[in-house]
N, C-alpha and C. Protein backbone atom coordinates (compact mmCIF):
# COMPACT_ATOMS: atom_id res chain seq x y z
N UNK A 1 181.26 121.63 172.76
CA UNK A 1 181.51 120.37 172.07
C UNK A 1 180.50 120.17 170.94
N UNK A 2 179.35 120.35 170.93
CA UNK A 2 178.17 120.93 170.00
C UNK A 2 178.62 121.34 168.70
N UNK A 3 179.33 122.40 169.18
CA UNK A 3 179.91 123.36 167.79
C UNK A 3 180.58 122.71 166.88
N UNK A 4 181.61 121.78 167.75
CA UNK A 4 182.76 121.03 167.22
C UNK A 4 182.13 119.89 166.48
N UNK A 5 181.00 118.94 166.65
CA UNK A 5 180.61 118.19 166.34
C UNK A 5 179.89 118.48 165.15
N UNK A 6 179.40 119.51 165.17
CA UNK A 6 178.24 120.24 163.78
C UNK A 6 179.27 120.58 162.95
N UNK A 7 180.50 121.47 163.16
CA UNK A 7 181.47 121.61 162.50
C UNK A 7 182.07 120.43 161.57
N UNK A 8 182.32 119.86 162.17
CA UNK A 8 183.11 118.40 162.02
C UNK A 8 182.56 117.41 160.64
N UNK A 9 180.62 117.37 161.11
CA UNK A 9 179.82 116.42 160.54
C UNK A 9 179.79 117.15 159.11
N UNK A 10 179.49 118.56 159.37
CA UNK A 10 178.91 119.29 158.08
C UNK A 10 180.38 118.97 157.14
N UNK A 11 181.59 119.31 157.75
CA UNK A 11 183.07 119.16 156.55
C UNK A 11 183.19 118.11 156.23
N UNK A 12 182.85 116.77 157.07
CA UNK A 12 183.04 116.06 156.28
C UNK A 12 181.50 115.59 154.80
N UNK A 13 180.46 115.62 155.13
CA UNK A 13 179.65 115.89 154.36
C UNK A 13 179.96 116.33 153.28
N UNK A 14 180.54 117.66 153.71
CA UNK A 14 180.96 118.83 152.15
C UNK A 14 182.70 118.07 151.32
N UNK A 15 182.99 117.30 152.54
CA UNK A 15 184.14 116.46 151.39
C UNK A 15 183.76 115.87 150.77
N UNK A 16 182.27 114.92 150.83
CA UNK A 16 182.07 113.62 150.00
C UNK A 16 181.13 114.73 148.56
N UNK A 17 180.54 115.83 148.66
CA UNK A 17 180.14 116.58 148.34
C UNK A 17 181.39 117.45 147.45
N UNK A 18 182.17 117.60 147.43
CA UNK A 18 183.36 118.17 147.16
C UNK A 18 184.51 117.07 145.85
N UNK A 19 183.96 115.39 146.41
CA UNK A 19 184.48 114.47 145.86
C UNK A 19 183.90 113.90 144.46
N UNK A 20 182.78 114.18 144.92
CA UNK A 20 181.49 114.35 143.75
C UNK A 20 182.03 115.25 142.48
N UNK A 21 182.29 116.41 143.09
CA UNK A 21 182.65 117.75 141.74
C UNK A 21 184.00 116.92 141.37
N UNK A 22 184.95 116.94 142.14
CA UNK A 22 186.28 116.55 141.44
C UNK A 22 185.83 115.09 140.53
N UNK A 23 184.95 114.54 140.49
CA UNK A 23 184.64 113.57 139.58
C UNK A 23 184.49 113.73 138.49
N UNK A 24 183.38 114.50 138.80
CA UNK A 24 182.55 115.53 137.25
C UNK A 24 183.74 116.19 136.66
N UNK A 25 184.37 116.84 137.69
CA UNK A 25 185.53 117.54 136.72
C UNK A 25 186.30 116.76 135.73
N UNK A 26 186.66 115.40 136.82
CA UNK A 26 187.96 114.70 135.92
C UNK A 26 187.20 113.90 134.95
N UNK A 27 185.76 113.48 135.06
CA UNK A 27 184.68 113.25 133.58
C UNK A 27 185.07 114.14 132.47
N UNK A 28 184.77 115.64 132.51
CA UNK A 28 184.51 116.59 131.68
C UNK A 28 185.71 116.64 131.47
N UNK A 29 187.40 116.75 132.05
CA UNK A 29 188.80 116.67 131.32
C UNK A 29 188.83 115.55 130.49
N UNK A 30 188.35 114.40 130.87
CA UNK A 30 188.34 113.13 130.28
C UNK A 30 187.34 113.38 128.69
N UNK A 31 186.59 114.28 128.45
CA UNK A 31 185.82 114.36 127.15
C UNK A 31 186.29 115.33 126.62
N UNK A 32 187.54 116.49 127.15
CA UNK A 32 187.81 117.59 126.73
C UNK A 32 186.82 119.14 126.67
N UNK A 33 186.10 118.70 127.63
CA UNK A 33 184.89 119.88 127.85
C UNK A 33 185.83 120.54 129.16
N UNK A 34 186.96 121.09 128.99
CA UNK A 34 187.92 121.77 129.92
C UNK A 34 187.24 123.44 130.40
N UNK A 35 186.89 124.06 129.33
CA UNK A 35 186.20 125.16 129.77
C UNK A 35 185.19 125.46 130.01
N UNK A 36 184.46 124.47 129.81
CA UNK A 36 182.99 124.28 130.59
C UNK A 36 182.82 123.48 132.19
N UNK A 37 184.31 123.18 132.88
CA UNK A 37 184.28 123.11 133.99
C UNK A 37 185.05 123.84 134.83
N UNK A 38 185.44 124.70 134.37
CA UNK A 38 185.80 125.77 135.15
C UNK A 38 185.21 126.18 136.43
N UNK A 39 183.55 126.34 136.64
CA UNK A 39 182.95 126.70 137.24
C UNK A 39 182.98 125.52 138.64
N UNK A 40 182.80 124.64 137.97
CA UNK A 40 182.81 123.85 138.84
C UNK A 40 184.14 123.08 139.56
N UNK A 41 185.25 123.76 138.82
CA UNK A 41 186.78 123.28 139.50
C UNK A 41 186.41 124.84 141.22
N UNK A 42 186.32 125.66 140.41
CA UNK A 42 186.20 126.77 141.12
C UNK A 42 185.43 126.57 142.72
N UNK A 43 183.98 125.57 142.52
CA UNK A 43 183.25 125.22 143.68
C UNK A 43 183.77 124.12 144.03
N UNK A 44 184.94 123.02 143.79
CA UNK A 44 185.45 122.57 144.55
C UNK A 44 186.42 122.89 145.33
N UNK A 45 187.31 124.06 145.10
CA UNK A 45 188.53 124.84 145.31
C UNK A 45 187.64 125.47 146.71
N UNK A 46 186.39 126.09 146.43
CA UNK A 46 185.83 126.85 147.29
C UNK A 46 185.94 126.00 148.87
N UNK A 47 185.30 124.92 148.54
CA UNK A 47 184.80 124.06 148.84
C UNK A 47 185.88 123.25 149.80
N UNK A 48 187.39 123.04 149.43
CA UNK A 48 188.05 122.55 150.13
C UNK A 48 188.70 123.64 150.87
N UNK A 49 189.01 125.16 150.72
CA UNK A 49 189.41 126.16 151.52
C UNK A 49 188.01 126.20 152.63
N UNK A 50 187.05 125.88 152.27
CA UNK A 50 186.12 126.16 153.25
C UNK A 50 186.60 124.95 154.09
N UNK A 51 186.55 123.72 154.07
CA UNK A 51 187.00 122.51 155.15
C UNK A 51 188.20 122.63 155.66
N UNK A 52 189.33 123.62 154.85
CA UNK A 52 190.26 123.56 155.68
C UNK A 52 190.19 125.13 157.26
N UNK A 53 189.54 125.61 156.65
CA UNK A 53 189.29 126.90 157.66
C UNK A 53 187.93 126.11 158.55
N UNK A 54 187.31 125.97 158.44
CA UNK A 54 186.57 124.81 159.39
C UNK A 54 187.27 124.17 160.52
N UNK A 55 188.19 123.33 160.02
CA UNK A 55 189.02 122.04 160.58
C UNK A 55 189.91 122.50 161.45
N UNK A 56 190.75 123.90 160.48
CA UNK A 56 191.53 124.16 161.56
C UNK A 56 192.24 124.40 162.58
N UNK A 57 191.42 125.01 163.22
CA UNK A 57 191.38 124.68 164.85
C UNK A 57 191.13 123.37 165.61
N UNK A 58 190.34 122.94 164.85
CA UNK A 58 190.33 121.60 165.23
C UNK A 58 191.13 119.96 165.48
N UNK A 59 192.34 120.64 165.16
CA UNK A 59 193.44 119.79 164.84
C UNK A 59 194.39 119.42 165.64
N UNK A 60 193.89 119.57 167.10
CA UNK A 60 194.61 119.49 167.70
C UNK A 60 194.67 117.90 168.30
N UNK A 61 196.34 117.39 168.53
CA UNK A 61 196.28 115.73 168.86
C UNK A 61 195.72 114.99 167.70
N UNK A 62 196.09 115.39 167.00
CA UNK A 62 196.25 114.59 164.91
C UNK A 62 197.45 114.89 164.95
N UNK A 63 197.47 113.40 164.84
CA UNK A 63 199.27 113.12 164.98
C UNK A 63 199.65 112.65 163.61
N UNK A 64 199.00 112.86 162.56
CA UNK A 64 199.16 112.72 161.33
C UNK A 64 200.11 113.69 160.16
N UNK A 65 201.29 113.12 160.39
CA UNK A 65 201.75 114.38 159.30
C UNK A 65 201.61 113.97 157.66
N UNK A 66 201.38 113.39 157.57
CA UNK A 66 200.96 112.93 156.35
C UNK A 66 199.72 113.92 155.70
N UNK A 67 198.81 114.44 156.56
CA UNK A 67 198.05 115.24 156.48
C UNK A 67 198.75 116.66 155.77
N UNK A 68 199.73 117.47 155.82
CA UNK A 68 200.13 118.44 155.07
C UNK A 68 200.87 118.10 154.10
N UNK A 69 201.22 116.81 153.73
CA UNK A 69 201.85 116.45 152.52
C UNK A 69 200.56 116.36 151.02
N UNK A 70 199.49 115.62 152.25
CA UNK A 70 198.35 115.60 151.20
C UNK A 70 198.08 117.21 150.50
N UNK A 71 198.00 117.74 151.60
CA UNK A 71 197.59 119.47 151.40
C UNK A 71 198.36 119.99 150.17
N UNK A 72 199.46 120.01 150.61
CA UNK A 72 200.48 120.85 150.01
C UNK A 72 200.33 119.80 147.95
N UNK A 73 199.98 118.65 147.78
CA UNK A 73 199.67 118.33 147.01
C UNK A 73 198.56 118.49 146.40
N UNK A 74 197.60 118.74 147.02
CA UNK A 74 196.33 119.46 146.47
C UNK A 74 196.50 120.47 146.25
N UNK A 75 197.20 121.58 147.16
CA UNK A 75 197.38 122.90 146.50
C UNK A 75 198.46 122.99 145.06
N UNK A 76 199.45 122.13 145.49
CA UNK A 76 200.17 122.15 144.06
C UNK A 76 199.44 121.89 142.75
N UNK A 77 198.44 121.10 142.56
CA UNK A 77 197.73 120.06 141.88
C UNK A 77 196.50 121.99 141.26
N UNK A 78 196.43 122.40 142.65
CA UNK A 78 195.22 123.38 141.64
C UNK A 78 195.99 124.74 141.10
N UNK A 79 196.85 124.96 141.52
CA UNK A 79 198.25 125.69 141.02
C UNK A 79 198.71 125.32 139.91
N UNK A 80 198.80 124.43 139.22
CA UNK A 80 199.23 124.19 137.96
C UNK A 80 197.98 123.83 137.45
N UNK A 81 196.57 123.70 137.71
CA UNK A 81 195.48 123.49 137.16
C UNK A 81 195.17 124.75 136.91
N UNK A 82 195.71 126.12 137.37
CA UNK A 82 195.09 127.48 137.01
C UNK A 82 196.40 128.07 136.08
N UNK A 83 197.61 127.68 135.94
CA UNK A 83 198.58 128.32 135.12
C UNK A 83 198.14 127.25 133.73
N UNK A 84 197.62 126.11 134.30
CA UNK A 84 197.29 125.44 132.44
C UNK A 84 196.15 126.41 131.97
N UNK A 85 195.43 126.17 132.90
CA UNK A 85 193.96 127.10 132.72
C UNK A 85 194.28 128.24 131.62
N UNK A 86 195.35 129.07 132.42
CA UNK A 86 196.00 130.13 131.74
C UNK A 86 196.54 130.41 130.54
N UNK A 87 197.02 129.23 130.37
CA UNK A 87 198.00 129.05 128.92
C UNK A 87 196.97 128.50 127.89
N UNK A 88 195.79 127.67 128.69
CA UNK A 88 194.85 127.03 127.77
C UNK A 88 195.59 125.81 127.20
N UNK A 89 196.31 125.48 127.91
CA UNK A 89 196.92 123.85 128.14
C UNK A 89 196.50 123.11 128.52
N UNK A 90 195.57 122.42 128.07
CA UNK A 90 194.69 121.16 128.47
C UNK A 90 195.18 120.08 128.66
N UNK A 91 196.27 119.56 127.91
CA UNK A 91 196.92 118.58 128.32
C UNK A 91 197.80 118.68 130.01
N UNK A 92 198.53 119.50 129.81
CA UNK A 92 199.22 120.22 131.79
C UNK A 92 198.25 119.63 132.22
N UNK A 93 196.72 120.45 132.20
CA UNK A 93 195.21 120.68 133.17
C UNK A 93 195.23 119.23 133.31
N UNK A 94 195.01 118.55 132.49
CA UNK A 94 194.43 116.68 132.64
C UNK A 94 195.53 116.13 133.54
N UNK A 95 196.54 116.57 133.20
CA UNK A 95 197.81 115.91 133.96
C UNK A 95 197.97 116.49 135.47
N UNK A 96 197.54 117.38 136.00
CA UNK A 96 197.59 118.41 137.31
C UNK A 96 196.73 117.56 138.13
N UNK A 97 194.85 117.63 137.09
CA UNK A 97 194.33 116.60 137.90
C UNK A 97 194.17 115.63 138.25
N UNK A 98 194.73 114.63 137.71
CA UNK A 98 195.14 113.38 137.20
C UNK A 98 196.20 112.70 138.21
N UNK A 99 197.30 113.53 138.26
CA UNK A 99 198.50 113.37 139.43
C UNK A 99 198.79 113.78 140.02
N UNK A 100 197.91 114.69 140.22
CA UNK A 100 198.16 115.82 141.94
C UNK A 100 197.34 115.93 142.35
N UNK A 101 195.68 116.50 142.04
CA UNK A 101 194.50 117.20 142.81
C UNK A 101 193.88 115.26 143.06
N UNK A 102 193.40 114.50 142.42
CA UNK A 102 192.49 113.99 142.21
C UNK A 102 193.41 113.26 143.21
N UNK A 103 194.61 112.64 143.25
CA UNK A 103 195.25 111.91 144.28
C UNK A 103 195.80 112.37 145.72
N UNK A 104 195.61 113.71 145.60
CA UNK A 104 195.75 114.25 147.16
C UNK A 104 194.55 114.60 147.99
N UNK A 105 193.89 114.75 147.19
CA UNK A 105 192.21 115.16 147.49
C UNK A 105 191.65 113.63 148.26
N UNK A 106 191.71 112.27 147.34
CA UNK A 106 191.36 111.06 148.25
C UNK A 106 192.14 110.88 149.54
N UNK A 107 193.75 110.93 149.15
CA UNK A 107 194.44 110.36 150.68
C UNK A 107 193.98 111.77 151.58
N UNK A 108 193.98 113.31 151.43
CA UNK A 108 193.26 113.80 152.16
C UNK A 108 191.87 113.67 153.13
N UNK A 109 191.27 113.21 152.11
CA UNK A 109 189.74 112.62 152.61
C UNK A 109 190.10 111.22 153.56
N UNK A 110 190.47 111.17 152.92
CA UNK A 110 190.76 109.19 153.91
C UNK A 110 191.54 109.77 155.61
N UNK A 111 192.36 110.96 155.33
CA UNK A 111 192.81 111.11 156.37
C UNK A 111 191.92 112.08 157.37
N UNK A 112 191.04 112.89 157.12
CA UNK A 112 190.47 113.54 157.45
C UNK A 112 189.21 112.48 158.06
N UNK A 113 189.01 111.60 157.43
CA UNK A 113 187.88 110.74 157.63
C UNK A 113 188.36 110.32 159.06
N UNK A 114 189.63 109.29 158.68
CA UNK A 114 190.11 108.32 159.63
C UNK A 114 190.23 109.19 161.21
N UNK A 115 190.41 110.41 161.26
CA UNK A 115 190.83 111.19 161.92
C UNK A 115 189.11 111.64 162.93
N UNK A 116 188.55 111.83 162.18
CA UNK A 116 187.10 112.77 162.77
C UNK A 116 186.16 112.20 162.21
N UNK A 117 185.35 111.09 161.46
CA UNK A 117 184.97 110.04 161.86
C UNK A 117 184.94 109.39 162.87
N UNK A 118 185.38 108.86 163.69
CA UNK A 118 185.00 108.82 165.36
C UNK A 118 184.19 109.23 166.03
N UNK A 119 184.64 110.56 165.95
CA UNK A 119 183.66 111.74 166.57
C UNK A 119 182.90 112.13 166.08
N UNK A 120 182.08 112.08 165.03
CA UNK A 120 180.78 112.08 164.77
C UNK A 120 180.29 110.70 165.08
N UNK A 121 180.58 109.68 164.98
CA UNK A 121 179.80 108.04 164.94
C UNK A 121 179.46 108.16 166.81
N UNK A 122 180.30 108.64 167.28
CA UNK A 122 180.01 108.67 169.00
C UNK A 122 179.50 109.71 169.17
């Protein structure tokens, strides 16, 4: 139970940590400094595959399906943030994060919170 709890505390940590970069990012789209955050779209990407391989097992009796809708919107959201990337479409990029990553990424967090939050506070 140890494991689970260290597990648990550290992902969510690395979400609010994770929420931080997607800020900076959507700052730096917001000034048009698009290829100078690359690096750091990259360590949030890292960053949320790491919480979801963390979590995973952990999911058991989350009766939340709302939870893979968020997902599947964050992954859509960085999927068209790497084909703008590609094309060097900055406008797509602002719009990807804007209405997909940056809004699936919070109701993610909120759900992840609401969920395992508990179990760290006890």
């Amino acid at each position: 139970m140890h494991d689970n709890f260290e597990v648990i505390q550290r992902s969510l940590k690395l979400a609010e940590t994770m929420q931080s970069g997607i800020e900076y990012v959507r700052t730096g789209f917001a000034q048009g400094r698009f290829e100078e955050m690359l690096p750091m779209l990259q360590d949030v990407t890292q960053a949320y595959i790491s919480i979801q391989q963390a979590l995973s097992g952990r999911r058991e009796g989350m009766t939340s399906g709302f939870l893979n809708d968020y997902e599947l919107k964050i992954l859509n959201g960085l999927s068209q943030l790497v084909s703008a990337y590609e094309m060097m479409d900055w406008n797509q990029a602002s719009k990807a994060m804007e209405y997909e990553v940056v809004p699936g990424f919070m109701q993610w967090k909120e759900e992840i919170e609401r969920y395992y939050r508990p179990i760290v506070v006890s």
